[in-house]
PDB file of N, CA and C in Angstrom:
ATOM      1  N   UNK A   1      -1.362  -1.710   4.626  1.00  0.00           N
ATOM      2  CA  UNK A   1      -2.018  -1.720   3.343  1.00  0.00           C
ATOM      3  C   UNK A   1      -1.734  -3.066   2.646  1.00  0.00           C
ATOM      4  N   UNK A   2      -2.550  -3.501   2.305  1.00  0.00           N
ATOM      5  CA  UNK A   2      -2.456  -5.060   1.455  1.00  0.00           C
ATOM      6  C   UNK A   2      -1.656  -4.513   0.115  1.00  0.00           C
ATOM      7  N   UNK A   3      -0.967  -5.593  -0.079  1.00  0.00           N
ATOM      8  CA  UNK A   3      -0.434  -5.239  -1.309  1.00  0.00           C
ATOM      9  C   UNK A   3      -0.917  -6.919  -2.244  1.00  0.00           C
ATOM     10  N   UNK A   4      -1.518  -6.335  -3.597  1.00  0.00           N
ATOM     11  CA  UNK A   4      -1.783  -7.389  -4.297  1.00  0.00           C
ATOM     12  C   UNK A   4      -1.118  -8.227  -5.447  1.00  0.00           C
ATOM     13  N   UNK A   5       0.033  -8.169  -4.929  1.00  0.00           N
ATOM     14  CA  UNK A   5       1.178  -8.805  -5.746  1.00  0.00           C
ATOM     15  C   UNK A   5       1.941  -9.644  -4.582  1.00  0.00           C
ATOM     16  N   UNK A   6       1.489  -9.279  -3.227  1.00  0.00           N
ATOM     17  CA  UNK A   6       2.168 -10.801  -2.505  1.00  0.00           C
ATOM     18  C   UNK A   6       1.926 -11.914  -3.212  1.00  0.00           C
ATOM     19  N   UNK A   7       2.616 -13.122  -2.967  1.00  0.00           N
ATOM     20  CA  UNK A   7       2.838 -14.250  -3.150  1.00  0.00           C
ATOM     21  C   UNK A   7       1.654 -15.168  -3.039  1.00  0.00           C
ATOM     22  N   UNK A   8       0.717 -14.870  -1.917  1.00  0.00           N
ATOM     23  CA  UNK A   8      -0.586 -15.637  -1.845  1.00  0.00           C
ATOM     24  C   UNK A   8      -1.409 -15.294  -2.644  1.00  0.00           C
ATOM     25  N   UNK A   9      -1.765 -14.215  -2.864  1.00  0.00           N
ATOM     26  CA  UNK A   9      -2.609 -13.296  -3.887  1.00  0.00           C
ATOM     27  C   UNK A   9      -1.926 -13.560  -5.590  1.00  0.00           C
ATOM     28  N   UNK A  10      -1.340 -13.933  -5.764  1.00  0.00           N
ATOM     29  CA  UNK A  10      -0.785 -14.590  -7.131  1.00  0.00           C
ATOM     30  C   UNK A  10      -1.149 -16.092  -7.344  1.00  0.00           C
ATOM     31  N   UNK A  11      -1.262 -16.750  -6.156  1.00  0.00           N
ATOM     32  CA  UNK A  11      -1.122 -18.256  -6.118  1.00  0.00           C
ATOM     33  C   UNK A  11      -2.718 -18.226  -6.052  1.00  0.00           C
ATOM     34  N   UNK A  12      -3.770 -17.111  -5.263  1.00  0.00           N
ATOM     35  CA  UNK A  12      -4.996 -17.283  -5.309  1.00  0.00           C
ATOM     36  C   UNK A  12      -5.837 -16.900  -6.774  1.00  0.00           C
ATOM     37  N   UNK A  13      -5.072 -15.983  -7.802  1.00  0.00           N
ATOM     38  CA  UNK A  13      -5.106 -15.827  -9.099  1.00  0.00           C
ATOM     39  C   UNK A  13      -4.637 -16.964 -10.271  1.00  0.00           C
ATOM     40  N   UNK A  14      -4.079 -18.046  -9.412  1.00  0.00           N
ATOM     41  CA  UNK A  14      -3.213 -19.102 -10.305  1.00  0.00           C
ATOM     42  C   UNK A  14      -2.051 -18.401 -11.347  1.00  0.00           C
ATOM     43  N   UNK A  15      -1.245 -17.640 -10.646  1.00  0.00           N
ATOM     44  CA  UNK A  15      -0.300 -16.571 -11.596  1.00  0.00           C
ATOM     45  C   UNK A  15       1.082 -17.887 -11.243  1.00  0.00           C
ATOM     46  N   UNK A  16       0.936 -18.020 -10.223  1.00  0.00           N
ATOM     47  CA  UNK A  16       2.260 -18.991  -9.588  1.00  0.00           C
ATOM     48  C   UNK A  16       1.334 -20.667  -9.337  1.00  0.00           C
ATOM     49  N   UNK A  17       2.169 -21.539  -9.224  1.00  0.00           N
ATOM     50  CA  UNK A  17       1.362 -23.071  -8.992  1.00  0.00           C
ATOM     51  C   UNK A  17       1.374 -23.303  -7.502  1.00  0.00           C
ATOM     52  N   UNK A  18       0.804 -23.896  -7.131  1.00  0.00           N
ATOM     53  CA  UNK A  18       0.909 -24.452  -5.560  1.00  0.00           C
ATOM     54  C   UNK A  18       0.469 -25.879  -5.811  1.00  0.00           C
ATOM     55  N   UNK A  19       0.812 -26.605  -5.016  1.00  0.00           N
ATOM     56  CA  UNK A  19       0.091 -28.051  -4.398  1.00  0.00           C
ATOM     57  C   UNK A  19      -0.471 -28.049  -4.001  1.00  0.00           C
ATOM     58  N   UNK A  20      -1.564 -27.624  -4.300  1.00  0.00           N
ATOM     59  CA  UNK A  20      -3.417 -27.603  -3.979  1.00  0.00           C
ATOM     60  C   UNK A  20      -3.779 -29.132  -2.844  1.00  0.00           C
ATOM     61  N   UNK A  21      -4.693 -28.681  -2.180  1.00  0.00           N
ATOM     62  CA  UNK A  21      -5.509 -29.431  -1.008  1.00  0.00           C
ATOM     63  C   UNK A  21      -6.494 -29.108  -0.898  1.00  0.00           C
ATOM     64  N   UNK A  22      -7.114 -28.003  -0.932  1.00  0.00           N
ATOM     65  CA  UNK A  22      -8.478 -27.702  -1.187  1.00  0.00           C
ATOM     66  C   UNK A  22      -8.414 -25.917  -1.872  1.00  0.00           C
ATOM     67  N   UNK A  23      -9.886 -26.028  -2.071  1.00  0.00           N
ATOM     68  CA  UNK A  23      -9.957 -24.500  -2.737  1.00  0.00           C
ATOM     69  C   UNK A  23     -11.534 -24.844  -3.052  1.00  0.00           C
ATOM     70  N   UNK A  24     -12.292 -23.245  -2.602  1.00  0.00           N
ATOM     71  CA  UNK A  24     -13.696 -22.891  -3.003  1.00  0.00           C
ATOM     72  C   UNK A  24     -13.361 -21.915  -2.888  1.00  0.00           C
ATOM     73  N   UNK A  25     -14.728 -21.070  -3.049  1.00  0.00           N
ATOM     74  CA  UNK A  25     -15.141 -19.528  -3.657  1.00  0.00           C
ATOM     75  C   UNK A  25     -14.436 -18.829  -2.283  1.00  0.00           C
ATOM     76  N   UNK A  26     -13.581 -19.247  -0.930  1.00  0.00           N
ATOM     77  CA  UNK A  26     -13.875 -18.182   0.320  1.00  0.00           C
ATOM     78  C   UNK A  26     -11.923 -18.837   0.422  1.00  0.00           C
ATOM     79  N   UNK A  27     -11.832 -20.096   0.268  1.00  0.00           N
ATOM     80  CA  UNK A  27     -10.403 -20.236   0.800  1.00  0.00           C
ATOM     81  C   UNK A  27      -9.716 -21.126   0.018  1.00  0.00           C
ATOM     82  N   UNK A  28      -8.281 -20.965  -0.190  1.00  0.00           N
ATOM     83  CA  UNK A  28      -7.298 -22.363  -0.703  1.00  0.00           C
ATOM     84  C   UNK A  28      -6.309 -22.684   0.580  1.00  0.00           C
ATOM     85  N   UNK A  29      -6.006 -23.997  -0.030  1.00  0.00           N
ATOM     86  CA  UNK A  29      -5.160 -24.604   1.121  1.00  0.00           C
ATOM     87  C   UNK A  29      -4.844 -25.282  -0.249  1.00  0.00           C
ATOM     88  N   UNK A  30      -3.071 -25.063   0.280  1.00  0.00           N
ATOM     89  CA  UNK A  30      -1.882 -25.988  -0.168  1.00  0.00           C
ATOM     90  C   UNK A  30      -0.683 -26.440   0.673  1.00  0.00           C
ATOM     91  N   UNK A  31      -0.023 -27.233  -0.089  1.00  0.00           N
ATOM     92  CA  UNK A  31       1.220 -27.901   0.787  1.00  0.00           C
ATOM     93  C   UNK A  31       2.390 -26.963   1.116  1.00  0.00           C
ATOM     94  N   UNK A  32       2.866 -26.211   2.154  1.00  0.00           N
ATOM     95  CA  UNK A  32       3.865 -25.115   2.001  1.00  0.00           C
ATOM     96  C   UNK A  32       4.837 -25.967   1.484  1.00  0.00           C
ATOM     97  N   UNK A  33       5.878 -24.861   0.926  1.00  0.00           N
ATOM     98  CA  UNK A  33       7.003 -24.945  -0.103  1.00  0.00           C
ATOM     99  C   UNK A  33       8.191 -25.815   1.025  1.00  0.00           C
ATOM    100  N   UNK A  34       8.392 -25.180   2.119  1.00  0.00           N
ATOM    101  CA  UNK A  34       9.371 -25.312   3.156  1.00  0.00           C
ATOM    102  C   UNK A  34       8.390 -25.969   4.175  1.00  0.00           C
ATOM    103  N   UNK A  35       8.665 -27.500   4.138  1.00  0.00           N
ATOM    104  CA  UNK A  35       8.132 -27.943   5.251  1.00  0.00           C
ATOM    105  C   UNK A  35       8.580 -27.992   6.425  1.00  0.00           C
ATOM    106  N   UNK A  36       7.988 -27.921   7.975  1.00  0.00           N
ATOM    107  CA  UNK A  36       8.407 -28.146   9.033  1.00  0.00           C
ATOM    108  C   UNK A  36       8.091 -29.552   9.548  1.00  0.00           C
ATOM    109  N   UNK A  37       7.340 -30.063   8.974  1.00  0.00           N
ATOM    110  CA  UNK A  37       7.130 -31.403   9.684  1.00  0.00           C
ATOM    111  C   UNK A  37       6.520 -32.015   8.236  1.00  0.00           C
ATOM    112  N   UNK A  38       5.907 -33.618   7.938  1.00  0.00           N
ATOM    113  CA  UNK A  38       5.428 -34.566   7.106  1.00  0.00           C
ATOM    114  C   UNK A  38       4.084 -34.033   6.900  1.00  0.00           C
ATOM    115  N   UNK A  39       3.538 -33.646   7.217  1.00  0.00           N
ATOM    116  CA  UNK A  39       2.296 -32.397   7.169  1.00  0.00           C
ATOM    117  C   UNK A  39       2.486 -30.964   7.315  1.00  0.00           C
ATOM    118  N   UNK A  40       2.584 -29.887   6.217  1.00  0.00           N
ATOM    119  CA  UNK A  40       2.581 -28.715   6.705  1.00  0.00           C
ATOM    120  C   UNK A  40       2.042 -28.187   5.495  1.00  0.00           C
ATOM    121  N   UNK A  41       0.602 -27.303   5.338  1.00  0.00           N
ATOM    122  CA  UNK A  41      -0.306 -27.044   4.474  1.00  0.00           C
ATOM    123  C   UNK A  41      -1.108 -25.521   5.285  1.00  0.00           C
ATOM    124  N   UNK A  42      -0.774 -24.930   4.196  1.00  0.00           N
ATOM    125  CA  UNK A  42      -1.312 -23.540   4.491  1.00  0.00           C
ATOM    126  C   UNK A  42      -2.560 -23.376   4.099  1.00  0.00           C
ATOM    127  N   UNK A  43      -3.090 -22.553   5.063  1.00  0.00           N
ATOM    128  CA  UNK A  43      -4.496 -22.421   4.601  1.00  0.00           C
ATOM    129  C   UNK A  43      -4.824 -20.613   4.393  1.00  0.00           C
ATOM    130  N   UNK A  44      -5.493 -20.454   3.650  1.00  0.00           N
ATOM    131  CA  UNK A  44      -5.733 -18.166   3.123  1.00  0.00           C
ATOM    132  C   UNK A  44      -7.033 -18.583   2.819  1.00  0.00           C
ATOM    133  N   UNK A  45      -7.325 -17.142   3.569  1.00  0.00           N
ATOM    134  CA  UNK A  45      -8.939 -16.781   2.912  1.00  0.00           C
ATOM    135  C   UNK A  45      -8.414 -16.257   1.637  1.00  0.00           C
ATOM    136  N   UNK A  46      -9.546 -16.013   0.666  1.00  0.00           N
ATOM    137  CA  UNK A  46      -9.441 -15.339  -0.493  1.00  0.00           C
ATOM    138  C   UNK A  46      -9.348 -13.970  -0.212  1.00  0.00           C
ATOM    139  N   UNK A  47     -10.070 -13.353   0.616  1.00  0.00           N
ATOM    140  CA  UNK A  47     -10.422 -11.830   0.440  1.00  0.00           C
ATOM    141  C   UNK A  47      -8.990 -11.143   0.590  1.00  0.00           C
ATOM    142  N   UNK A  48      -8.654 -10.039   1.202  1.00  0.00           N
ATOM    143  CA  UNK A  48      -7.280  -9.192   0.975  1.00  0.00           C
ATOM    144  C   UNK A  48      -6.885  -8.568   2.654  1.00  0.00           C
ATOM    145  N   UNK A  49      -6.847  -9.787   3.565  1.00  0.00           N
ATOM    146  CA  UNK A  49      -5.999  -9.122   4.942  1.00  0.00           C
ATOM    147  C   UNK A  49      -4.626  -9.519   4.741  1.00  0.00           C
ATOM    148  N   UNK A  50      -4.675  -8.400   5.856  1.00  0.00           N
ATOM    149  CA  UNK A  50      -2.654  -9.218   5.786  1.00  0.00           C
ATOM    150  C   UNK A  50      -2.389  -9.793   6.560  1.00  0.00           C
ATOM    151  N   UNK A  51      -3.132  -9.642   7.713  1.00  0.00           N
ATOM    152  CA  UNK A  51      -2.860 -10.793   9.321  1.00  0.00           C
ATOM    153  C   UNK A  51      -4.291 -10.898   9.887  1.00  0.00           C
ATOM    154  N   UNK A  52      -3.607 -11.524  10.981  1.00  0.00           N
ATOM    155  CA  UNK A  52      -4.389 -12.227  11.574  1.00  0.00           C
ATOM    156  C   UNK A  52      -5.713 -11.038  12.639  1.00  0.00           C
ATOM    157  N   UNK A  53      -4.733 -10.028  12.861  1.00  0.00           N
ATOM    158  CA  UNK A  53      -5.915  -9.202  13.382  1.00  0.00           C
ATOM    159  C   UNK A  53      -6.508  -8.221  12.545  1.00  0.00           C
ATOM    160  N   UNK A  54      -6.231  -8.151  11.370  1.00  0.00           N
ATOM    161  CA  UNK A  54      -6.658  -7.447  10.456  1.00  0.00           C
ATOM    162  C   UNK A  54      -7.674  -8.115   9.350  1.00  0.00           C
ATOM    163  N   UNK A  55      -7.695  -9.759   9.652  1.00  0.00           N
ATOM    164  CA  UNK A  55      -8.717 -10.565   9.535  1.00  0.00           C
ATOM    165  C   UNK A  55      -9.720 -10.034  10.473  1.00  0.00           C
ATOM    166  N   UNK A  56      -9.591 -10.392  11.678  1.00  0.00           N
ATOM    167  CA  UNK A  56     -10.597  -9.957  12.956  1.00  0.00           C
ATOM    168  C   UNK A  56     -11.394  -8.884  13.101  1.00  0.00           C
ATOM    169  N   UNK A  57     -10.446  -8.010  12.800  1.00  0.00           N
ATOM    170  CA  UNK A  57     -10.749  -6.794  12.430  1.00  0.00           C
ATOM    171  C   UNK A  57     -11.901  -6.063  11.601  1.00  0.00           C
ATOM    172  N   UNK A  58     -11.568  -6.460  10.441  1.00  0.00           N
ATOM    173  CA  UNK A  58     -12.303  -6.610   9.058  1.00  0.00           C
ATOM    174  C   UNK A  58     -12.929  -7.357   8.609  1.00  0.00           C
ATOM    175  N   UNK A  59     -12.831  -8.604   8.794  1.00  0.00           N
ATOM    176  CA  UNK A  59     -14.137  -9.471   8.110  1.00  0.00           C
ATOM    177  C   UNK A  59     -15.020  -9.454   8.366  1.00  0.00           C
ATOM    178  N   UNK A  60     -16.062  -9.661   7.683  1.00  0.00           N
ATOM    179  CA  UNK A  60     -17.666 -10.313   8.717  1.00  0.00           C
ATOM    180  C   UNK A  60     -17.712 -11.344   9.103  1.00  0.00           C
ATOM    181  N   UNK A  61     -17.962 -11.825  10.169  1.00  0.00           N
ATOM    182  CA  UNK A  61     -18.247 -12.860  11.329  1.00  0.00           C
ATOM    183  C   UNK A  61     -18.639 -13.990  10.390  1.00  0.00           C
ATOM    184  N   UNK A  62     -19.200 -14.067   9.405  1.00  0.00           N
ATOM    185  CA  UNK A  62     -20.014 -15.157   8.426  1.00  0.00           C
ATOM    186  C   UNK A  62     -18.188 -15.817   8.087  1.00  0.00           C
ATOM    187  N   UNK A  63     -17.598 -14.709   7.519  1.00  0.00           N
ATOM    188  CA  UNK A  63     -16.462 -15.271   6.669  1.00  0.00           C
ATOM    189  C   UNK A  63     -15.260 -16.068   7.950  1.00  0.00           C
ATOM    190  N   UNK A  64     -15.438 -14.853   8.748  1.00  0.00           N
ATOM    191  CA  UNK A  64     -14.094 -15.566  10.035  1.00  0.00           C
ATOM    192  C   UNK A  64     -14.727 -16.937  10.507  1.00  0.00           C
ATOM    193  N   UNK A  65     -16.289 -17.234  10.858  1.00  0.00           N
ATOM    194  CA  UNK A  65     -16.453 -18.424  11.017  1.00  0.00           C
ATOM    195  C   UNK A  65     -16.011 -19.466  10.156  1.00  0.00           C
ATOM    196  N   UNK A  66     -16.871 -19.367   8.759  1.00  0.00           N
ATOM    197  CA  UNK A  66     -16.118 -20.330   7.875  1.00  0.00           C
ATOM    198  C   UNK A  66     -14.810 -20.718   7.827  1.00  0.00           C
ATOM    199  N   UNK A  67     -14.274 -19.573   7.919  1.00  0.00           N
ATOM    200  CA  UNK A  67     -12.820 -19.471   7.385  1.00  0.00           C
ATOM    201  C   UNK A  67     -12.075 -20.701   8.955  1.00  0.00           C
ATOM    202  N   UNK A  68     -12.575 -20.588  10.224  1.00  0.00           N
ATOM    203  CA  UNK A  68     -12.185 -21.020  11.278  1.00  0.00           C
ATOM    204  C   UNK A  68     -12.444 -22.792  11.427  1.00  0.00           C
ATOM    205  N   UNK A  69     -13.657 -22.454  10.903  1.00  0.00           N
ATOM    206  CA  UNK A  69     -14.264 -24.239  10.418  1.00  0.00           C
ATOM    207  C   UNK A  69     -13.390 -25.036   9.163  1.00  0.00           C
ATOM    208  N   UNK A  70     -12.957 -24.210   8.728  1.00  0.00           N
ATOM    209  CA  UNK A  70     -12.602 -24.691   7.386  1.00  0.00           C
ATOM    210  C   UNK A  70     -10.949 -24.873   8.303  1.00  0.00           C
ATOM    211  N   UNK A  71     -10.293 -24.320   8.758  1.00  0.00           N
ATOM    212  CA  UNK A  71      -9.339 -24.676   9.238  1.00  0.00           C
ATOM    213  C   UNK A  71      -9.496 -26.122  10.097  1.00  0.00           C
ATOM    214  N   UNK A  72     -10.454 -26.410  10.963  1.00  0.00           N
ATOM    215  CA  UNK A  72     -10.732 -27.194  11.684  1.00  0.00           C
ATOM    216  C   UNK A  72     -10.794 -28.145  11.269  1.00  0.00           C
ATOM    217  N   UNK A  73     -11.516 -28.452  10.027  1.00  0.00           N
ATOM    218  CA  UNK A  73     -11.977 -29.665   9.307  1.00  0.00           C
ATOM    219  C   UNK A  73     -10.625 -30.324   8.292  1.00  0.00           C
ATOM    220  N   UNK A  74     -10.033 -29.238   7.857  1.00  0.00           N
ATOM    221  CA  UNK A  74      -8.821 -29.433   7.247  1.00  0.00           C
ATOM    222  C   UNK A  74      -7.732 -30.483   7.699  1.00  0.00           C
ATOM    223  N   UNK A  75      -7.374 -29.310   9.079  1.00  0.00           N
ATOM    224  CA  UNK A  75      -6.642 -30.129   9.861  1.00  0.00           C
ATOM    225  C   UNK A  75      -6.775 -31.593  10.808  1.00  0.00           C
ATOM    226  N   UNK A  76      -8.313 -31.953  10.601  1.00  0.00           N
ATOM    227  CA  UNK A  76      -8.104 -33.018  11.260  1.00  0.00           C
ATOM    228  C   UNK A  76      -8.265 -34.517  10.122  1.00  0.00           C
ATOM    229  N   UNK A  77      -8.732 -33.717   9.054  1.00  0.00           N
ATOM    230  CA  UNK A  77      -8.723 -34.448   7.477  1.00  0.00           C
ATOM    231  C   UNK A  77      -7.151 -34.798   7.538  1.00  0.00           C
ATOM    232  N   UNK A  78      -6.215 -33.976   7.487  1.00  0.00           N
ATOM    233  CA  UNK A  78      -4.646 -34.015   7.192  1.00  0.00           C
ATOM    234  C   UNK A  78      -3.635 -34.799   8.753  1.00  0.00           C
ATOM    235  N   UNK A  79      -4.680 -34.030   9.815  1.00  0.00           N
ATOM    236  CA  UNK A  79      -3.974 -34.913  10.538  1.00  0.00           C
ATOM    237  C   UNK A  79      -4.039 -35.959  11.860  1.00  0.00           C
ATOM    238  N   UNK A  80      -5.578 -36.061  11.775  1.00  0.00           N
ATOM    239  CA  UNK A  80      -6.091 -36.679  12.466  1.00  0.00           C
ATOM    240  C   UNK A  80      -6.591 -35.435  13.871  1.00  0.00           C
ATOM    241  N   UNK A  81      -6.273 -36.222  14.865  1.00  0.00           N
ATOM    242  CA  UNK A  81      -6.526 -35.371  16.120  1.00  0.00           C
ATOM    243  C   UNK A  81      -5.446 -34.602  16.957  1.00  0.00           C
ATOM    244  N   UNK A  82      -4.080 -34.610  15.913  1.00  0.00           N
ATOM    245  CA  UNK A  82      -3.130 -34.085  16.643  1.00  0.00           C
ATOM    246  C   UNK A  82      -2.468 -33.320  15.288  1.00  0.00           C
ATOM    247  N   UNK A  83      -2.205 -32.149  16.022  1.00  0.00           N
ATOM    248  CA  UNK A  83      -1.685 -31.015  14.710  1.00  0.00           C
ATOM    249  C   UNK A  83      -1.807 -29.779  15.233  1.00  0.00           C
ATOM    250  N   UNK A  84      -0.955 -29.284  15.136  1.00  0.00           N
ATOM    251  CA  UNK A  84      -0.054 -27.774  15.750  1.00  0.00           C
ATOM    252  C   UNK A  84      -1.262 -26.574  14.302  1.00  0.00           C
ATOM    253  N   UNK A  85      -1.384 -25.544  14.674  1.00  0.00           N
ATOM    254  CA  UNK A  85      -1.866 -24.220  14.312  1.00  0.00           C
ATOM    255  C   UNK A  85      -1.059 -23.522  14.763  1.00  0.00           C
ATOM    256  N   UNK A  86      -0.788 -22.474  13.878  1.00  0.00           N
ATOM    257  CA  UNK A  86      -0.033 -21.472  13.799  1.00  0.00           C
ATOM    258  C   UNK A  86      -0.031 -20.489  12.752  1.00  0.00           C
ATOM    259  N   UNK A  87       0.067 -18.777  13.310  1.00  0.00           N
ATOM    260  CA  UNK A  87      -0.063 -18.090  12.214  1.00  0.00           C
ATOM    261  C   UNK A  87       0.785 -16.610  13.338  1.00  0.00           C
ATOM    262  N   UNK A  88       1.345 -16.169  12.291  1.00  0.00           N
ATOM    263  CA  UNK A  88       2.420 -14.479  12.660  1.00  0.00           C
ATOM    264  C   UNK A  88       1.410 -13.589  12.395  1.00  0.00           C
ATOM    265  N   UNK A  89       1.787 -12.620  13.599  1.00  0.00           N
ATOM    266  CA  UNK A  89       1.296 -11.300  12.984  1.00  0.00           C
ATOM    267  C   UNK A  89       2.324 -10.336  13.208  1.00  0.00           C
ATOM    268  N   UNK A  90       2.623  -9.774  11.942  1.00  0.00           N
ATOM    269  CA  UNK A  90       3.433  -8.559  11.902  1.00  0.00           C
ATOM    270  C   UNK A  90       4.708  -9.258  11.615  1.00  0.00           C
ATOM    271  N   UNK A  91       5.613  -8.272  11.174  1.00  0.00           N
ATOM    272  CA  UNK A  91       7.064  -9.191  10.682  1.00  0.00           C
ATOM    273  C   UNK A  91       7.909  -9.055  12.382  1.00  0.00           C
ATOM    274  N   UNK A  92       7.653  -8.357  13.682  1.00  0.00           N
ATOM    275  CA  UNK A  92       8.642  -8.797  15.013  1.00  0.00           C
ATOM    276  C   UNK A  92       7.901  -9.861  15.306  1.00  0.00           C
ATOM    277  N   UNK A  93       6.662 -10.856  14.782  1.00  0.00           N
ATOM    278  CA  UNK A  93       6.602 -12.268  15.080  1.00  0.00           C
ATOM    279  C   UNK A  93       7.117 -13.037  14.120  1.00  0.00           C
ATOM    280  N   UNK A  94       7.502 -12.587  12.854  1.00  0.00           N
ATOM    281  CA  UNK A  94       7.921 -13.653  11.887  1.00  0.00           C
ATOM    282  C   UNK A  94       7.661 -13.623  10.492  1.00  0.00           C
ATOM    283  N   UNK A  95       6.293 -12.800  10.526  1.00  0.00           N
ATOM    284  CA  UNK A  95       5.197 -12.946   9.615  1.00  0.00           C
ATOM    285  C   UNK A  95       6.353 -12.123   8.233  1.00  0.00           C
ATOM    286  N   UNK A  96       6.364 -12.980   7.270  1.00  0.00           N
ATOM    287  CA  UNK A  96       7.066 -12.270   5.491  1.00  0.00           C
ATOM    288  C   UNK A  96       5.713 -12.313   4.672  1.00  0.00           C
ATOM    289  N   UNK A  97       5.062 -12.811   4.569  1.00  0.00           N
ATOM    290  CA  UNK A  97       4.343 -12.843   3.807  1.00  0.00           C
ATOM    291  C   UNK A  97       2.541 -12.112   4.265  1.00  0.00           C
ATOM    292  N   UNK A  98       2.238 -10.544   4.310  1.00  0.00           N
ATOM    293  CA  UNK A  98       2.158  -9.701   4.505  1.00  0.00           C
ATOM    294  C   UNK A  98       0.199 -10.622   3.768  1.00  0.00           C
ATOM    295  N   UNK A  99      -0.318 -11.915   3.783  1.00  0.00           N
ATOM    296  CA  UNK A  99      -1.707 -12.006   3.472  1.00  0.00           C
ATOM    297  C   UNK A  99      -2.088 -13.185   4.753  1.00  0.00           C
ATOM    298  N   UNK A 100      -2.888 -12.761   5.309  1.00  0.00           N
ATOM    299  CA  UNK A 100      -3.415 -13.730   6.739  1.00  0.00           C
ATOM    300  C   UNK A 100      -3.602 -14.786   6.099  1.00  0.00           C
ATOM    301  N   UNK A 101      -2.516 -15.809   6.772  1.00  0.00           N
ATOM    302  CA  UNK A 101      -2.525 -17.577   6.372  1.00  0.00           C
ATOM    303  C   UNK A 101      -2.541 -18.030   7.740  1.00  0.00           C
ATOM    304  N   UNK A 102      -2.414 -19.302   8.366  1.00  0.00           N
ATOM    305  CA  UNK A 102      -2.461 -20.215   9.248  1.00  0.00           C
ATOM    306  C   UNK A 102      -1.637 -21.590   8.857  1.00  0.00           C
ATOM    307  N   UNK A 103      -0.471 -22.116   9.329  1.00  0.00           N
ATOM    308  CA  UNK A 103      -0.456 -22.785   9.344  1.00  0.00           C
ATOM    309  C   UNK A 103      -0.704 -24.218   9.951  1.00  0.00           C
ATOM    310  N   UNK A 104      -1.207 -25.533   9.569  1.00  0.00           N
ATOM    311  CA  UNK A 104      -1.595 -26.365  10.200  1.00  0.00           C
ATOM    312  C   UNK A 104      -0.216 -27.324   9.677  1.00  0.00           C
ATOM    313  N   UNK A 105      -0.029 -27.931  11.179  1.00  0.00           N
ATOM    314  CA  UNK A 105       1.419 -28.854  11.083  1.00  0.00           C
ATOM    315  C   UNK A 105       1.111 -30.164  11.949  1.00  0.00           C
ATOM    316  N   UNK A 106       1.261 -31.145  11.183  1.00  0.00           N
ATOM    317  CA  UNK A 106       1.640 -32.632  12.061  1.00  0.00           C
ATOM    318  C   UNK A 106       1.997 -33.578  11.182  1.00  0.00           C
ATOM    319  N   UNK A 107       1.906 -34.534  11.561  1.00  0.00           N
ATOM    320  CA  UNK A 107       2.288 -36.036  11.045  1.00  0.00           C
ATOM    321  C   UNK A 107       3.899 -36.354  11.510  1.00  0.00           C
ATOM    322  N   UNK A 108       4.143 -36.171  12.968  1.00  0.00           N
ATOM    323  CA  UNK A 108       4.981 -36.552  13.512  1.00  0.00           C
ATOM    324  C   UNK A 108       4.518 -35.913  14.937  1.00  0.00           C
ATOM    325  N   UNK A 109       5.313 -36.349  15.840  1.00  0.00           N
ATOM    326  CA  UNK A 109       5.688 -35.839  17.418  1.00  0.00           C
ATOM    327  C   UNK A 109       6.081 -34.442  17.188  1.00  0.00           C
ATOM    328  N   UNK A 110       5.572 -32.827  17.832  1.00  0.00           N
ATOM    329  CA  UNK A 110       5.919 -31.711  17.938  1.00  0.00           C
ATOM    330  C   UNK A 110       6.554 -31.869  19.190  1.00  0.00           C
ATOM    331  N   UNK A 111       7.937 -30.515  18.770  1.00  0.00           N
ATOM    332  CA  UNK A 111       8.045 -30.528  20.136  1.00  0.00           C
ATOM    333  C   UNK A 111       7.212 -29.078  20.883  1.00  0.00           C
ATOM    334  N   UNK A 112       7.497 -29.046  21.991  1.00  0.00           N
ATOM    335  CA  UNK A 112       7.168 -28.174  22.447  1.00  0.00           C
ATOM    336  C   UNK A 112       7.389 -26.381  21.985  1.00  0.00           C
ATOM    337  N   UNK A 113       6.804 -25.641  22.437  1.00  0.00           N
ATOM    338  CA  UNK A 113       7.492 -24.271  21.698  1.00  0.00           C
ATOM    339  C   UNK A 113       8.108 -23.753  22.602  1.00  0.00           C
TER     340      UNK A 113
END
């Protein structure tokens, strides 16, 4: 069940501030708080999943496209042609924050996973 007092869902209400990178009517992208690398900027749809297959799941195909392009274009705006994607599902992968985000990471050498 989505809960609408997570942390993204406040920041997509402007209740909390973020370091904005982009934002329209379907998605925001900001700079995460805890960086992993010289680039690391989260990207959320607006609507109310909590992961990544519950995006899949539930959206309409119109929104998961955008939403997939909009990642695409982001990340190569931020980091050229090299930049790590990544996103948890469920908290035994990692996932705390319970609203489907993605992170996009570069501006250095990754290592391997």
């Amino acid at each position: 069940m989505y809960d609408t007092n997570n942390i993204f869902a406040k920041i997509i209400r402007k209740e909390i501030p973020s370091k904005l990178i982009y934002e329209d009517d379907q998605v925001i992208a900001f700079h995460d708080l805890h960086p992993v690398a010289p680039i690391h900027a989260l990207i959320i749809p607006k609507g109310q999943y909590t992961d990544y297959l519950h995006f899949i799941e539930t959206a309409p195909s119109e929104t998961q496209i955008y939403f997939f392009q909009k990642v695409a274009s982001l990340a190569k705006e931020l980091c050229g042609e090299h930049f790590r994607l990544c996103t948890n599902n469920g908290s035994a992968s990692g996932q705390t924050i319970f609203h489907f985000h993605m992170h996009i990471i570069g501006g250095k050498q990754l290592g391997g996973l």
